[in-house]
N, C-alpha and C. Protein backbone atom coordinates (compact mmCIF):
# COMPACT_ATOMS: atom_id res chain seq x y z
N UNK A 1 1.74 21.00 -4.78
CA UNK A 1 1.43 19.67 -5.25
C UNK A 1 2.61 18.76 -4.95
N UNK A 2 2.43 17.87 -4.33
CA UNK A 2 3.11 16.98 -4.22
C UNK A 2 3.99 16.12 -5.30
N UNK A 3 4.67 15.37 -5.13
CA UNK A 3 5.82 14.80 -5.90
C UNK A 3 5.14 13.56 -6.59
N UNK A 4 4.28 12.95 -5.43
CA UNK A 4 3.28 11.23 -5.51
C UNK A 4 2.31 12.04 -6.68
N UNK A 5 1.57 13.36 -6.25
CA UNK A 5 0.27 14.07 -6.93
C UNK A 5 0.62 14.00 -8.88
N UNK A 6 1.83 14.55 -8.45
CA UNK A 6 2.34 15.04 -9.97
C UNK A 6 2.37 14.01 -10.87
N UNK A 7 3.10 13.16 -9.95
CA UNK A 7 3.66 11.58 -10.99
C UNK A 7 1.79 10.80 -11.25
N UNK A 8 0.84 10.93 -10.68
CA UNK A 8 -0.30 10.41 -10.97
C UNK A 8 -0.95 10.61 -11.72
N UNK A 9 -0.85 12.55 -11.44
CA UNK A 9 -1.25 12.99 -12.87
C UNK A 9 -0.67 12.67 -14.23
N UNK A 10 0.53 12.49 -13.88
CA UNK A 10 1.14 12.61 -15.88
C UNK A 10 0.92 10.77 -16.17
N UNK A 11 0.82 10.09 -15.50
CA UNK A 11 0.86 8.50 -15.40
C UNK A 11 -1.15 8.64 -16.23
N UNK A 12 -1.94 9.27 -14.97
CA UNK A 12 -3.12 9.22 -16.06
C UNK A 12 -3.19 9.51 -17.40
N UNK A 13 -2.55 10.43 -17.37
CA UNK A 13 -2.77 11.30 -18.55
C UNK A 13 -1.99 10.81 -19.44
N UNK A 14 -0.79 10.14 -19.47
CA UNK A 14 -0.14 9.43 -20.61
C UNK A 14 -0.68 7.52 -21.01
N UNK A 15 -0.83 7.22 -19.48
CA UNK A 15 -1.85 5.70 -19.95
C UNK A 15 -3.68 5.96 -19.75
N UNK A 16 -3.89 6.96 -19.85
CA UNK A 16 -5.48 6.78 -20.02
C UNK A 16 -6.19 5.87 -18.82
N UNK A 17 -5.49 6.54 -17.61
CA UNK A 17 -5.89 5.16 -16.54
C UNK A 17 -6.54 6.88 -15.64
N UNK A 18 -7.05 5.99 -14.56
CA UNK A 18 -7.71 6.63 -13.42
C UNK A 18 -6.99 5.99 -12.12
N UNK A 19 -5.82 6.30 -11.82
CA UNK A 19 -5.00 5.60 -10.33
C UNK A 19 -5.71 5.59 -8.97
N UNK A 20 -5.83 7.10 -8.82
CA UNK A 20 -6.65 7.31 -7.75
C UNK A 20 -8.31 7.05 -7.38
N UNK A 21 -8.74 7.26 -8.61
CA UNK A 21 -10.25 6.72 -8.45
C UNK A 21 -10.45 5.86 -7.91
N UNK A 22 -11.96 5.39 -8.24
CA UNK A 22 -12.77 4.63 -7.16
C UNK A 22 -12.86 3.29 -8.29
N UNK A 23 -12.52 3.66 -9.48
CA UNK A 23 -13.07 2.59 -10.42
C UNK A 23 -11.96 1.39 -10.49
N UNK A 24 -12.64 0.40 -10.61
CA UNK A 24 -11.60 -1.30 -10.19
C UNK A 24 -11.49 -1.63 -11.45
N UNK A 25 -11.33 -1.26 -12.72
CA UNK A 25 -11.03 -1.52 -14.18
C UNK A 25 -9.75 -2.17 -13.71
N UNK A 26 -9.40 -3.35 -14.87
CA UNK A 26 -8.27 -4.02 -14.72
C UNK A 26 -6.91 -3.01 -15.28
N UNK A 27 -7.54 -1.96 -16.23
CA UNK A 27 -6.21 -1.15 -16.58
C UNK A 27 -5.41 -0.12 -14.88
N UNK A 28 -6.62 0.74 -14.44
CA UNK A 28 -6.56 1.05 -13.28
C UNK A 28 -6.00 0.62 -12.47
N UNK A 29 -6.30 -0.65 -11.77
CA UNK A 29 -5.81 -1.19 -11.01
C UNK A 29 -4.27 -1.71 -11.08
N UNK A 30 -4.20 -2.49 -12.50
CA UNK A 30 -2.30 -2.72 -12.86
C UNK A 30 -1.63 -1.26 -12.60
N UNK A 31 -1.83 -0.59 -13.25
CA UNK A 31 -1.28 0.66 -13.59
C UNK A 31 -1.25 1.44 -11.83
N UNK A 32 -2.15 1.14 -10.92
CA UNK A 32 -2.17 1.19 -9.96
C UNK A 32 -0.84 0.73 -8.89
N UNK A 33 -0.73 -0.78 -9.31
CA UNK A 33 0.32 -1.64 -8.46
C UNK A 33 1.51 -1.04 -8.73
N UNK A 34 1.14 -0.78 -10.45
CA UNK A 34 2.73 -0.60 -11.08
C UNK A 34 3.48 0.78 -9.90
N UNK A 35 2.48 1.82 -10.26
CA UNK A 35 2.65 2.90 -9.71
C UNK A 35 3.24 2.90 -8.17
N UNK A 36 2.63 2.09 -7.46
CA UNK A 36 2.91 1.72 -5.81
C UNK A 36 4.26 1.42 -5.79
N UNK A 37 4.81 0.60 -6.58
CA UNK A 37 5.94 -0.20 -6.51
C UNK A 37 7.10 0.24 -6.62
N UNK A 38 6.65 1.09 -7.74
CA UNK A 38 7.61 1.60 -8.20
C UNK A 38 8.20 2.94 -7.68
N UNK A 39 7.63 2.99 -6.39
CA UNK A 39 7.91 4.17 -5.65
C UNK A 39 8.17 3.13 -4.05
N UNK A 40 7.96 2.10 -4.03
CA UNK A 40 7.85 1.47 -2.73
C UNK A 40 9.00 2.05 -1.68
N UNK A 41 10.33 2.02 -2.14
CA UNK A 41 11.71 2.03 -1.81
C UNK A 41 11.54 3.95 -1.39
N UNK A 42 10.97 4.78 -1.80
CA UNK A 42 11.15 6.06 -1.88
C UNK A 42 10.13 6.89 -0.63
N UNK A 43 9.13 5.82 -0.47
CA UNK A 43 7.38 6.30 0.39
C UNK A 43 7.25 5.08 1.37
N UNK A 44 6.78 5.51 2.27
CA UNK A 44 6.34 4.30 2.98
C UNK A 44 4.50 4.22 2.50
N UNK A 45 3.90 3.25 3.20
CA UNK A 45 2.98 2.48 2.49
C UNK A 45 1.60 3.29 2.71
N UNK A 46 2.17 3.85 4.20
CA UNK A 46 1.02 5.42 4.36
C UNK A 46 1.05 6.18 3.28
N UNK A 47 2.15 6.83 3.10
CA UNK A 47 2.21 8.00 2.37
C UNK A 47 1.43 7.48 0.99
N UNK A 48 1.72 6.21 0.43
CA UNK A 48 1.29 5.63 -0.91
C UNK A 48 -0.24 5.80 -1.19
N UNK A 49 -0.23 4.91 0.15
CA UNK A 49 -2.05 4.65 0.61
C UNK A 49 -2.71 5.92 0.42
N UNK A 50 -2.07 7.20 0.92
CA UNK A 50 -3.00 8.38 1.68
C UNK A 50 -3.24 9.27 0.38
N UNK A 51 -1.92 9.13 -0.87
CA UNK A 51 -1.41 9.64 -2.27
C UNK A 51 -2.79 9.18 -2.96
N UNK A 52 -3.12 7.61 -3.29
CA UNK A 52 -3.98 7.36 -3.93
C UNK A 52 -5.49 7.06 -3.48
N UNK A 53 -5.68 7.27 -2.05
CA UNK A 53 -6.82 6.71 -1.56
C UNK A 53 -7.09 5.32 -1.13
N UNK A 54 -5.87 4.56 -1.09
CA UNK A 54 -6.21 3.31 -0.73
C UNK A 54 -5.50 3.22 0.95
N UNK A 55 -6.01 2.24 1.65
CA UNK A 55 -4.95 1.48 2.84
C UNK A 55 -3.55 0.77 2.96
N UNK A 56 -2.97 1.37 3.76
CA UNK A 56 -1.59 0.64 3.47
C UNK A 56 -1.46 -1.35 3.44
N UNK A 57 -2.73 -1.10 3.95
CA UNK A 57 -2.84 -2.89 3.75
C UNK A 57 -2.67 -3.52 2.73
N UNK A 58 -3.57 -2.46 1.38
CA UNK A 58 -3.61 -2.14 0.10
C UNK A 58 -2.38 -2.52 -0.58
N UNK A 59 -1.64 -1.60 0.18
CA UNK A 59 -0.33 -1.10 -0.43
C UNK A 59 0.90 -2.65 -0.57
N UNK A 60 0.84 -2.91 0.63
CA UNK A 60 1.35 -4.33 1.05
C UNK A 60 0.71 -5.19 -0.25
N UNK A 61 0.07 -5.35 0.02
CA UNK A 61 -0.21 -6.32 -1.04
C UNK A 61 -0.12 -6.08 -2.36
N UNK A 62 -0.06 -5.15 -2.56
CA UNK A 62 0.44 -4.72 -4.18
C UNK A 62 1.78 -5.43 -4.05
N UNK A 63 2.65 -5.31 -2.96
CA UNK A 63 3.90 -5.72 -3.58
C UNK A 63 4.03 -6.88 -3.09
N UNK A 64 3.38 -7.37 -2.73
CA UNK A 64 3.92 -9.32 -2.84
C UNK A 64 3.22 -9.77 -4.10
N UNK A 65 2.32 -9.00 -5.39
CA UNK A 65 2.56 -9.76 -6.65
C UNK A 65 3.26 -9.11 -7.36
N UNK A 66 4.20 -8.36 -7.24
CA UNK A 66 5.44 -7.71 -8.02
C UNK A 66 6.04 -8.47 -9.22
N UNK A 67 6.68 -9.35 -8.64
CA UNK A 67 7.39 -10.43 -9.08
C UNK A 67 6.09 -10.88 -10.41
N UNK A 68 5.25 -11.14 -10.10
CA UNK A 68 4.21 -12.00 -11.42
C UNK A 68 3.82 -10.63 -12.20
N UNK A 69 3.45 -9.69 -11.55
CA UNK A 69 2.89 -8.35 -12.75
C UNK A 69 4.02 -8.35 -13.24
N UNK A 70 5.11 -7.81 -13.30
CA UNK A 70 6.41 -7.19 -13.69
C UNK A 70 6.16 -8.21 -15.07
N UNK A 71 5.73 -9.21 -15.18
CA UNK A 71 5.76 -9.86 -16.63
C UNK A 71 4.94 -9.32 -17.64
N UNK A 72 3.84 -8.66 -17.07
CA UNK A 72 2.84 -8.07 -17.91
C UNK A 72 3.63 -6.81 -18.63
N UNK A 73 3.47 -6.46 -19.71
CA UNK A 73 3.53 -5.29 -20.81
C UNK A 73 3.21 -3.71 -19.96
N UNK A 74 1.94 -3.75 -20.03
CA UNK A 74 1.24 -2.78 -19.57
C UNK A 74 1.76 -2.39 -17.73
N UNK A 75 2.03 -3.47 -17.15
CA UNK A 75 2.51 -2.85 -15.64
C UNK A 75 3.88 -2.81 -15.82
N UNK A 76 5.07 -2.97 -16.82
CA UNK A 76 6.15 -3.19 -16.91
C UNK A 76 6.40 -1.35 -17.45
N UNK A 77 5.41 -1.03 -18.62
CA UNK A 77 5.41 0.45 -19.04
C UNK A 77 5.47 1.05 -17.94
N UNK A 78 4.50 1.14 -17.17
CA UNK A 78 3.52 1.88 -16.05
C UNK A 78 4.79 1.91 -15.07
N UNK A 79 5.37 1.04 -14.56
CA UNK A 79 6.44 0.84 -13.81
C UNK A 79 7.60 1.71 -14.41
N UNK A 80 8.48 1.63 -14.92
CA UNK A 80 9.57 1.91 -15.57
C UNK A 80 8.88 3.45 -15.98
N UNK A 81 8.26 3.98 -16.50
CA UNK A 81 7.63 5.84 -16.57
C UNK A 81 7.70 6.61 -15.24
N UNK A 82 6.80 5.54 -13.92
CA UNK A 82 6.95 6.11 -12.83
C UNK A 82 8.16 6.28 -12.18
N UNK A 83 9.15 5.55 -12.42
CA UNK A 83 10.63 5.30 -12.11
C UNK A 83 10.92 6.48 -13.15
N UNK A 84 11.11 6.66 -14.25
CA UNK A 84 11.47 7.94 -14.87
C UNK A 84 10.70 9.55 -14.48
N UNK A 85 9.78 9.54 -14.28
CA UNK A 85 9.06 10.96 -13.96
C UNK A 85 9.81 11.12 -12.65
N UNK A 86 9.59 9.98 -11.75
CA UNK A 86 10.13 10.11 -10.11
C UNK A 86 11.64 10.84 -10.30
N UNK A 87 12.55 10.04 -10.71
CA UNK A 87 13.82 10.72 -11.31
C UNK A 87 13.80 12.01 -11.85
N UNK A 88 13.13 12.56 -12.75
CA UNK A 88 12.72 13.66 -13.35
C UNK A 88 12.47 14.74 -12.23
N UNK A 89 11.78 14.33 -11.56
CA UNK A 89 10.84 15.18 -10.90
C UNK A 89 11.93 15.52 -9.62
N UNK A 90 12.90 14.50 -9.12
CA UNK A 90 13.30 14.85 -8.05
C UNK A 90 15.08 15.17 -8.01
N UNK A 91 15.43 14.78 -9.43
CA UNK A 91 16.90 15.02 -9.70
C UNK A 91 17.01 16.58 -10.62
N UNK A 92 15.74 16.86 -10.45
CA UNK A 92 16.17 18.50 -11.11
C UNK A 92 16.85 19.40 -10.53
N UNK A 93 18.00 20.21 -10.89
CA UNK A 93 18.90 20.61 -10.67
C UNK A 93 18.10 21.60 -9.75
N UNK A 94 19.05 22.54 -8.41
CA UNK A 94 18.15 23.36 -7.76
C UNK A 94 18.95 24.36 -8.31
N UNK A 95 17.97 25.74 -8.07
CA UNK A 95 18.47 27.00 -9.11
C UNK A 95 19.06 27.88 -8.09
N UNK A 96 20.38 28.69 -8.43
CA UNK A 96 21.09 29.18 -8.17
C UNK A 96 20.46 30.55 -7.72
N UNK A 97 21.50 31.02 -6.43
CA UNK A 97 20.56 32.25 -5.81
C UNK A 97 20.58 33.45 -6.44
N UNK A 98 21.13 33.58 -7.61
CA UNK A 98 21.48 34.62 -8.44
C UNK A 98 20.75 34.55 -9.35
N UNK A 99 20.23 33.24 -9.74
CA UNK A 99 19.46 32.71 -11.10
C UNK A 99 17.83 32.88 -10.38
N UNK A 100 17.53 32.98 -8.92
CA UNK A 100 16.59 33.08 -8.82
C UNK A 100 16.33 34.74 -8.14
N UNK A 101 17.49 35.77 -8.16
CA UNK A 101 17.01 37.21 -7.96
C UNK A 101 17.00 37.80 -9.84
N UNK A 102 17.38 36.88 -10.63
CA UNK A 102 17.14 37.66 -11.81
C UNK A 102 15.33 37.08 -12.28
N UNK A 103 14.82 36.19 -12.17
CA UNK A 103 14.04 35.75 -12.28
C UNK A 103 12.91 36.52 -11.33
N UNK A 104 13.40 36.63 -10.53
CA UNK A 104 12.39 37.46 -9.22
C UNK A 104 12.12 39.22 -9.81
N UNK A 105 13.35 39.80 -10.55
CA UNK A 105 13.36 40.60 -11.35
C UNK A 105 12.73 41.29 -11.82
N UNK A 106 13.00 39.93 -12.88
CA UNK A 106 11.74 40.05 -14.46
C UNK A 106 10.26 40.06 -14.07
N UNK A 107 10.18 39.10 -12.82
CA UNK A 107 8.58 39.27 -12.60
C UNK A 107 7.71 40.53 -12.17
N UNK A 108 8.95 41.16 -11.30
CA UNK A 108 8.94 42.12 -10.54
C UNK A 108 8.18 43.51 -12.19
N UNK A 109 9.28 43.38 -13.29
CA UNK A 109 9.33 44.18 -13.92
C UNK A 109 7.92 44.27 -14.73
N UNK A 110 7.40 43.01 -14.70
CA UNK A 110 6.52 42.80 -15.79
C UNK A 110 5.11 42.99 -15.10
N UNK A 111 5.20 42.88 -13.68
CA UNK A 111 4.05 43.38 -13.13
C UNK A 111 3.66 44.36 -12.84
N UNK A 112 4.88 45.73 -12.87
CA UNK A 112 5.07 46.91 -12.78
C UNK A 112 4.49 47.62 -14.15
N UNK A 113 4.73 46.91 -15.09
CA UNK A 113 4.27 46.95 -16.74
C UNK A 113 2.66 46.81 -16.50
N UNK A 114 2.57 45.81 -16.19
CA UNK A 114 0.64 45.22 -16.32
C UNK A 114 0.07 46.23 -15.11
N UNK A 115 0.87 46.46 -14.09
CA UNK A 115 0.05 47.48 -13.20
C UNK A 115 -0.06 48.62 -13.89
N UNK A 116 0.83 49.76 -14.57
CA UNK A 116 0.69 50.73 -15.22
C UNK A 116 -0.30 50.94 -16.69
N UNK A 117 -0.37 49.52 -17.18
CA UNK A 117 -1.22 49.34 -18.16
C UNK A 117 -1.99 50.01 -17.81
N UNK A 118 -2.90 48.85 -16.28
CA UNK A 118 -4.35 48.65 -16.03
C UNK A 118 -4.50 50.18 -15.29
N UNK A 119 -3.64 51.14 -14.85
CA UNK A 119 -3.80 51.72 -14.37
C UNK A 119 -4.49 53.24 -15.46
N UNK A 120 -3.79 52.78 -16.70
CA UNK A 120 -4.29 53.46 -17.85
C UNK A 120 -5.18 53.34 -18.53
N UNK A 121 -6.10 52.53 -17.99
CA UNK A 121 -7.06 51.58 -18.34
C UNK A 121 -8.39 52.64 -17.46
């Protein structure tokens, strides 16, 4: 799953919006721009477009009303979350090659467990 995928999902799921859909609700759609924008600097307008289903033509034009949404409440939230998840999502520390053979491990161990279960089964 992608980085654009992830941040859409938790953006629905915390404002009760539908980004990607087909539906033109005025919440949708803000929450939409917000979302574009706020990644503008990070994606080009393909990648945005291709993320939510729209045209980069789309995309363009989301951000020449930047400046006037950014006053609204609701695209100011929507904005500033996607700017935090994005951060979240891409400043997570990467895990150490030692931290990931003990981890590789445990899985190792626990499937060795559930195989012998089922095997008693």
């Amino acid at each position: 799953m992608s980085i654009i995928s992830e941040i859409v999902q938790q953006l629905n799921k915390d404002f009760k919006v539908d980004i990607a859909g087909a539906k033109r609700t005025m919440m949708n759609s803000i929450a939409r721009k917000a979302m574009v924008n706020a990644l503008r600097n990070k994606y080009t307008t393909i990648e945005l477009g291709h993320a939510i289903g729209r045209k980069h033509s789309t995309i363009c034009h989301y951000m020449v009303s930047h400046q006037y949404d950014y006053k609204m409440h609701f695209y100011k939230d929507v904005y500033l979350t996607t700017q935090l998840l994005y951060k979240d999502l891409v400043d997570t520390p990467p895990v150490s090659h030692h931290e990931l053979n003990q981890l590789l491990q445990e899985v190792k161990s626990k499937l060795l467990i559930f195989e012998k279960k089922m095997k008693a089964l």
